[in-house]
C-alpha atoms as a PDB file:
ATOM      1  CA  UNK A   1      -9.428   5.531  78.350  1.00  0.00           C
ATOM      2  CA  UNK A   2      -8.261   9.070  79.411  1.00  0.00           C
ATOM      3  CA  UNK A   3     -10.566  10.733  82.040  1.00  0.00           C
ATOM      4  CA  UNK A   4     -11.318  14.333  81.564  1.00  0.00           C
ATOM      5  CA  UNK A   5      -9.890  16.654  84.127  1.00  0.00           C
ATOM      6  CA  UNK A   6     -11.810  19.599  84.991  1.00  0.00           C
ATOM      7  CA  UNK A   7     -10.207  22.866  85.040  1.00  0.00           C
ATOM      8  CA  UNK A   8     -10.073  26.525  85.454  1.00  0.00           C
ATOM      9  CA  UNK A   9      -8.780  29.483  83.866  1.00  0.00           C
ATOM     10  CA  UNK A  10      -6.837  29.821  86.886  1.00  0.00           C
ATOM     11  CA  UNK A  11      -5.040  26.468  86.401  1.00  0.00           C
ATOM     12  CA  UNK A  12      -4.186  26.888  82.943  1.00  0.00           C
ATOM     13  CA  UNK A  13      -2.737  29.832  83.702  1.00  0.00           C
ATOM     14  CA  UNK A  14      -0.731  28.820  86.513  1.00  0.00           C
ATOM     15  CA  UNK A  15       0.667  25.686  83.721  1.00  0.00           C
ATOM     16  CA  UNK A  16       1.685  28.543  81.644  1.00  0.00           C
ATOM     17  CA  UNK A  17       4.061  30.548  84.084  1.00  0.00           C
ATOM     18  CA  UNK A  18       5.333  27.127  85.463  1.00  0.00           C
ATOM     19  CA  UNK A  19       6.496  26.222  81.946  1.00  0.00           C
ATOM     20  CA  UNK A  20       7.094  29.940  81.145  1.00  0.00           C
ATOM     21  CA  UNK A  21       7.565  31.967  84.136  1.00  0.00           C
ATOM     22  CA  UNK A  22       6.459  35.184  84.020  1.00  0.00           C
ATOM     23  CA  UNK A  23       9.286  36.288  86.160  1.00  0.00           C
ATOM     24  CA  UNK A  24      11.636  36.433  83.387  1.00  0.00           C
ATOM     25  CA  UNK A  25       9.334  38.859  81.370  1.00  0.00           C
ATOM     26  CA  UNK A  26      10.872  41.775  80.472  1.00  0.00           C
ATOM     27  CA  UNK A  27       9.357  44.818  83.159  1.00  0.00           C
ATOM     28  CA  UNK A  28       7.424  46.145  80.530  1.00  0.00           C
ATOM     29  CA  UNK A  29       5.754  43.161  78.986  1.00  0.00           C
ATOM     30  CA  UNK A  30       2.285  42.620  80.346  1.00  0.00           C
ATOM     31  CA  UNK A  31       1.560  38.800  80.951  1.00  0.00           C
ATOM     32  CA  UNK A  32      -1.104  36.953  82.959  1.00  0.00           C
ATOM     33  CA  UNK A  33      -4.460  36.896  82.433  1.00  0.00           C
ATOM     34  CA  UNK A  34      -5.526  40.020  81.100  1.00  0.00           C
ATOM     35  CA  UNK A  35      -9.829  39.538  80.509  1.00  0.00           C
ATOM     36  CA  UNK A  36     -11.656  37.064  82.218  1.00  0.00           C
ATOM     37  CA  UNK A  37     -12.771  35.218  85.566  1.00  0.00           C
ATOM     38  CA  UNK A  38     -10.131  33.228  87.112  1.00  0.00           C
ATOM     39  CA  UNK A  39     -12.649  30.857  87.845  1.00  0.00           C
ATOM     40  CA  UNK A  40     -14.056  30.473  84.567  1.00  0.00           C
ATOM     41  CA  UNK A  41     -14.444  26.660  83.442  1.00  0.00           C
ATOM     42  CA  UNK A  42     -11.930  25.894  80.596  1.00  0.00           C
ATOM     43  CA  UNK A  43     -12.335  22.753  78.432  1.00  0.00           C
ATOM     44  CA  UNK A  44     -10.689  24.543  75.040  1.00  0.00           C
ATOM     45  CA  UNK A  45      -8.049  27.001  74.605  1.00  0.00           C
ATOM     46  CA  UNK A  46      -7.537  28.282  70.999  1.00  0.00           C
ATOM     47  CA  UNK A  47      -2.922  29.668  70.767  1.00  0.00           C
ATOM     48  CA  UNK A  48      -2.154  32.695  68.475  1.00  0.00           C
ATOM     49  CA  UNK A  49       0.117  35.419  68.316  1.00  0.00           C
ATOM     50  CA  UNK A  50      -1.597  38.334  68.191  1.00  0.00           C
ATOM     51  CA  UNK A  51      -5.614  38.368  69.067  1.00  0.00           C
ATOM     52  CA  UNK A  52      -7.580  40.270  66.591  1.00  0.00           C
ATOM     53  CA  UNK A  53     -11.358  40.221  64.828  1.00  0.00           C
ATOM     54  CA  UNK A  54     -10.461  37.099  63.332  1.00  0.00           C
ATOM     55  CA  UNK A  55      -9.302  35.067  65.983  1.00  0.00           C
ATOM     56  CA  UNK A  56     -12.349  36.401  68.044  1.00  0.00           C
ATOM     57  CA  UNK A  57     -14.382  34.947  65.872  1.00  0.00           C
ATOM     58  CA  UNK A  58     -12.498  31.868  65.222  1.00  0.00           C
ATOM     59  CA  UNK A  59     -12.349  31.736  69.171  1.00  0.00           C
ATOM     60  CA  UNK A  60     -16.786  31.614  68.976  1.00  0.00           C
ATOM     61  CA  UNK A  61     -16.801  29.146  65.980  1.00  0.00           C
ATOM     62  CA  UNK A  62     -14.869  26.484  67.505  1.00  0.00           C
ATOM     63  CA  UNK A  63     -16.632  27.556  70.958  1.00  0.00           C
ATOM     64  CA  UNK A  64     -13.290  27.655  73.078  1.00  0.00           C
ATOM     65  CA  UNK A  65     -13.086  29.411  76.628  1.00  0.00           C
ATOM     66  CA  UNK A  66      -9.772  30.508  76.452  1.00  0.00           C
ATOM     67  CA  UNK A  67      -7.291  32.346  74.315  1.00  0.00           C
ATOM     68  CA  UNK A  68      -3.822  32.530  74.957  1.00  0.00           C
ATOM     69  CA  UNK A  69      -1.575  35.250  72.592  1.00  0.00           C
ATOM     70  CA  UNK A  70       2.112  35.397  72.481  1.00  0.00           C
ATOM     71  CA  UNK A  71       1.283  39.145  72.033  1.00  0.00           C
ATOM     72  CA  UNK A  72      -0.942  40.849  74.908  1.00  0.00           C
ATOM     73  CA  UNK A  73      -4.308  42.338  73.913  1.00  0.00           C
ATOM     74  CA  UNK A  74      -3.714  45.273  76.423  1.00  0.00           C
ATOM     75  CA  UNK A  75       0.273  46.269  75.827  1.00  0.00           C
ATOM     76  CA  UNK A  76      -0.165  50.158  76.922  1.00  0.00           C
ATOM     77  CA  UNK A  77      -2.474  51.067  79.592  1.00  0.00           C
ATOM     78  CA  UNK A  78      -5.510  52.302  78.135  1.00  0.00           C
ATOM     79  CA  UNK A  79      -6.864  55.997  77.870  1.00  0.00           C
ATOM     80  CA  UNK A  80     -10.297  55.194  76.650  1.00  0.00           C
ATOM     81  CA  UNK A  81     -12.715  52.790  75.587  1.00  0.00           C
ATOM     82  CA  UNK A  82     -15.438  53.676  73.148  1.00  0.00           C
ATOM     83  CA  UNK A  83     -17.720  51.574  71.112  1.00  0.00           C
ATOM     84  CA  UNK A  84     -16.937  51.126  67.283  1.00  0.00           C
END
């Protein structure tokens, strides 16, 4: 029987650039972990392309604690936040 392994947001982010090294990102691609705590527990990760409403709330139905998007949320640095 498998044994769970407990990790971190931190750890599966650190897999990611070891299989896909951010160092070969282009200078103005924004990679690594771009909302979040490092430290955050993660147990299920939904993959997508680009993050939007929908994968949000996909992301709450199937109660994962990670996302992780081909395309960044945050591309351009941002000018303002307001509510919607």
């Amino acid at each position: 029987m498998a044994r769970k392994q407990n990790i971190c947001v931190n750890d599966l982010a650190g897999l990611l650039n070891r299989l896909y090294p951010w160092k070969l990102a282009e200078d103005w691609d924004n990679v690594g972990l771009l909302v979040g705590e490092g430290g955050a527990p993660v147990e299920r990760v939904l993959v997508c392309l680009d993050i939007d409403s929908s994968v949000i709330a996909e992301a709450e139905r199937l109660g994962v604690q990670a996302v992780v998007a081909h395309h960044p949320l945050l591309f351009k640095p941002l000018k303002r936040i307001s509510p919607v």
